[in-house]
N, C-alpha and C. Protein backbone atom coordinates (compact mmCIF):
# COMPACT_ATOMS: atom_id res chain seq x y z
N UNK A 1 -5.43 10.62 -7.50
CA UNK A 1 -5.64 9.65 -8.57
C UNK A 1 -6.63 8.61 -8.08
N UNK A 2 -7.75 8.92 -8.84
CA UNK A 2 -8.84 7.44 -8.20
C UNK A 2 -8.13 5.95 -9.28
N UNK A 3 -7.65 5.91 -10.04
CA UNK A 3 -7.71 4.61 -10.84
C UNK A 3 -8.21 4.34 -11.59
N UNK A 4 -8.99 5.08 -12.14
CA UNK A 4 -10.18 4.96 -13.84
C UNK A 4 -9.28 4.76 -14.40
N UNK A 5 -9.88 3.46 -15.36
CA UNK A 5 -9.49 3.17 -16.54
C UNK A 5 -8.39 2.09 -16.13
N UNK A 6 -7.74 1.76 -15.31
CA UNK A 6 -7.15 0.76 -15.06
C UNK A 6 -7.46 -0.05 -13.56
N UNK A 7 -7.14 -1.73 -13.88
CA UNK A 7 -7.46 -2.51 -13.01
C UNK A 7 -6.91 -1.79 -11.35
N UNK A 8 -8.08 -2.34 -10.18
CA UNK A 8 -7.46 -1.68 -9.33
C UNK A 8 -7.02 -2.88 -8.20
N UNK A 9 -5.74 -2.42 -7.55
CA UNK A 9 -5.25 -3.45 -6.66
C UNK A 9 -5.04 -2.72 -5.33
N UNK A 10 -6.08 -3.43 -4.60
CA UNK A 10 -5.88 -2.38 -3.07
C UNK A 10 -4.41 -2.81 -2.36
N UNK A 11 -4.41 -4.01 -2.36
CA UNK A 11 -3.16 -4.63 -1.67
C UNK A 11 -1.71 -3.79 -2.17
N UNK A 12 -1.38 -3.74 -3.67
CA UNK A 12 -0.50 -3.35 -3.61
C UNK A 12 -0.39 -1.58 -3.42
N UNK A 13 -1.88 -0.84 -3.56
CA UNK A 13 -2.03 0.39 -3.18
C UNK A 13 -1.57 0.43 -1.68
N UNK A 14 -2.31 -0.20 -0.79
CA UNK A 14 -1.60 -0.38 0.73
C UNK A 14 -0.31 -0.64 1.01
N UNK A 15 0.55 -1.17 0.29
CA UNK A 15 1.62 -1.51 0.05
C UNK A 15 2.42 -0.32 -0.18
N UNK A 16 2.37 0.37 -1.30
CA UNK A 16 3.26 1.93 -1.52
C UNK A 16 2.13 2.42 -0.55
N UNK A 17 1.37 3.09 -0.07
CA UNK A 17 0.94 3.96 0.92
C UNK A 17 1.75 3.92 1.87
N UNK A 18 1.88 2.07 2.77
CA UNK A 18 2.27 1.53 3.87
C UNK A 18 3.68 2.39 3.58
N UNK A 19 4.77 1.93 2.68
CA UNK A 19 5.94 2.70 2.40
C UNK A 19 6.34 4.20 2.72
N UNK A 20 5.26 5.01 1.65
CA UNK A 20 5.29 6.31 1.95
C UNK A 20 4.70 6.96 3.16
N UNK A 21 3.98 6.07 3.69
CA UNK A 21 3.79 6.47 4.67
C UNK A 21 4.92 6.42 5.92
N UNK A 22 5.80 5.10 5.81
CA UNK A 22 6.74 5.11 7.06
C UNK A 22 7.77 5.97 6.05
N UNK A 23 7.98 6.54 5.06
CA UNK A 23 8.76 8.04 5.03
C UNK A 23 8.28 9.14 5.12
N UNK A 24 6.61 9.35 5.63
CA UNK A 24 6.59 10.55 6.41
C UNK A 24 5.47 11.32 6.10
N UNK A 25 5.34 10.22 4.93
CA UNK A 25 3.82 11.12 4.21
C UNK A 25 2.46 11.00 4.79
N UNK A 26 2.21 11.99 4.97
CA UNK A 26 0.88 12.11 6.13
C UNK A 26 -0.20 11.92 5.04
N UNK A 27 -0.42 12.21 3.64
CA UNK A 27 -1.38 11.72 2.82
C UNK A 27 -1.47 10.31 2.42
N UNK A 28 -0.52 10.08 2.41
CA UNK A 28 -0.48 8.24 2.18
C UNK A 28 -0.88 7.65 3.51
N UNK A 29 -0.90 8.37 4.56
CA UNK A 29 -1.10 7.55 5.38
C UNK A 29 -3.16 7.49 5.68
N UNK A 30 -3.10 8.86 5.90
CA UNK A 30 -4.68 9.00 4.70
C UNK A 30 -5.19 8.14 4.15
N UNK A 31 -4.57 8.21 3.34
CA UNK A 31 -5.17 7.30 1.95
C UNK A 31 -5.36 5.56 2.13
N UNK A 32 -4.47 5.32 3.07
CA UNK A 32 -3.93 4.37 3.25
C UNK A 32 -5.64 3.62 4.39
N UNK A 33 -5.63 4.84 5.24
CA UNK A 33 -6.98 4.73 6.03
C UNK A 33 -8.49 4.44 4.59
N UNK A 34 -8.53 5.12 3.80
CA UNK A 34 -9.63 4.83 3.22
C UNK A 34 -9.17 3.18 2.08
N UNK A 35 -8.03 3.13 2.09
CA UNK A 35 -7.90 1.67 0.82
C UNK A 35 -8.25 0.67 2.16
N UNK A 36 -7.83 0.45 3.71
CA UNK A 36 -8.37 -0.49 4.29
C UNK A 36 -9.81 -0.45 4.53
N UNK A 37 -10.36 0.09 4.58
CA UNK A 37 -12.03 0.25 4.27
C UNK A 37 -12.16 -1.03 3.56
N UNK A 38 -11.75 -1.08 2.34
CA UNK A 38 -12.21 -1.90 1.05
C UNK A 38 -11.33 -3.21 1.16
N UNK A 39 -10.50 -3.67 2.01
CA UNK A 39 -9.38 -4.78 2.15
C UNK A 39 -10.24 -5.63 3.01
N UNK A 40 -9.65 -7.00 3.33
CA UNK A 40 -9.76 -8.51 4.38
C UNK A 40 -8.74 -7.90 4.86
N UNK A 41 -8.73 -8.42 5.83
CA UNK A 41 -7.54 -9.05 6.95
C UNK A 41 -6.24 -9.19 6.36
N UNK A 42 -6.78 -10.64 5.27
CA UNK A 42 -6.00 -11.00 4.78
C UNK A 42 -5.14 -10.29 3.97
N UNK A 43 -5.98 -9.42 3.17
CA UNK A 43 -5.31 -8.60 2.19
C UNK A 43 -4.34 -7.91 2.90
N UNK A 44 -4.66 -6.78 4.17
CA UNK A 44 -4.11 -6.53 4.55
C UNK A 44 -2.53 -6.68 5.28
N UNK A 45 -2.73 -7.74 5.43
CA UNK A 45 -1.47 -8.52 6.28
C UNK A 45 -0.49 -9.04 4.91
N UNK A 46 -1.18 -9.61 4.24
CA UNK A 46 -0.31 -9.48 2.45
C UNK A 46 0.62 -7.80 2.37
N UNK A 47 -0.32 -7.12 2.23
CA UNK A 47 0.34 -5.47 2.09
C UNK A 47 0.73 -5.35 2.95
N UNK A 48 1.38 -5.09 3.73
CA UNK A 48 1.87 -5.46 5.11
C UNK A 48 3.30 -5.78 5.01
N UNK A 49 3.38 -7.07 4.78
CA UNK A 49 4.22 -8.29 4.14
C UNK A 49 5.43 -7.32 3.38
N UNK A 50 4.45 -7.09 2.30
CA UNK A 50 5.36 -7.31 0.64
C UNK A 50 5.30 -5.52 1.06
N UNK A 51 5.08 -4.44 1.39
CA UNK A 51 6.00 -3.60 2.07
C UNK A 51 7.18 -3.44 2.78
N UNK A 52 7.22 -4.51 3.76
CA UNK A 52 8.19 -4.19 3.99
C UNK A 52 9.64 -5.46 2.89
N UNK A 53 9.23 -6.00 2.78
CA UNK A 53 10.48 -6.77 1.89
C UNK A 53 10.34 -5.80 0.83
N UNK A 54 9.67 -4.66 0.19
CA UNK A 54 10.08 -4.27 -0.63
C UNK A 54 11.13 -3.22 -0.03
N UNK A 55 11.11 -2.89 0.97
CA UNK A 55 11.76 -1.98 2.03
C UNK A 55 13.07 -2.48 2.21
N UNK A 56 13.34 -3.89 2.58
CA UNK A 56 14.46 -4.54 2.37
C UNK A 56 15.10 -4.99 1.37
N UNK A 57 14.64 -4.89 0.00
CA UNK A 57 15.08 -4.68 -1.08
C UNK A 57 15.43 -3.49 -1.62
N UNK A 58 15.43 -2.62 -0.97
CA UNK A 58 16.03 -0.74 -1.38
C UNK A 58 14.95 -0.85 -2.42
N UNK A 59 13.66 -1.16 -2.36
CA UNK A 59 12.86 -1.08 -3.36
C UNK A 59 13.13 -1.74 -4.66
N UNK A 60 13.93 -2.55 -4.81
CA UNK A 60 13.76 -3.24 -6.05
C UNK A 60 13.59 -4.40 -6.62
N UNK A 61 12.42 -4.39 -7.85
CA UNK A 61 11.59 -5.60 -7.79
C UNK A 61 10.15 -5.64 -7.37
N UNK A 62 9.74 -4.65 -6.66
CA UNK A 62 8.08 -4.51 -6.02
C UNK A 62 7.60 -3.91 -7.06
C-alpha cells in the first residue's frame, strides 16, 4: 500500500511498522527502513515513543 489518495503520516506509519515489527514481521521492518529515509530525528523518536505506549496499552487508543 503506497497511500494514494489519502494524507500521509510517516510517524505514525513508523509507529505500526515499529510494532509489527517487534512481533516478528520482517516486512514491516523493511518498510520501516524505507519510511525513516523520509523522517527527522525528531519524528522518529516521536514513533518510537507512541509505539511503545501503544504496546502498553494492549493497543488501545493508538
Amino acid at each position: 500500500a503506497k497511500g494514494d489518495g489519502v494524507l500521509q503520516n510517516y510517524v505514525l506509519a513508523h509507529m505500526w511498522s515499529d510494532i509489527a515489527s517487534s512481533n516478528g514481521s520482517k516486512t514491516a521492518s523493511e518498510n520501516r527502513k524505507i519510511i525513516r529515509e523520509k523522517m527527522s530525528t525528531s519524528q522518529i523518536e516521536e514513533a518510537q515513543q507512541l509505539a511503545r505506549d501503544c504496546m502498553k496499552k494492549s493497543y488501545k487508543g493508538c
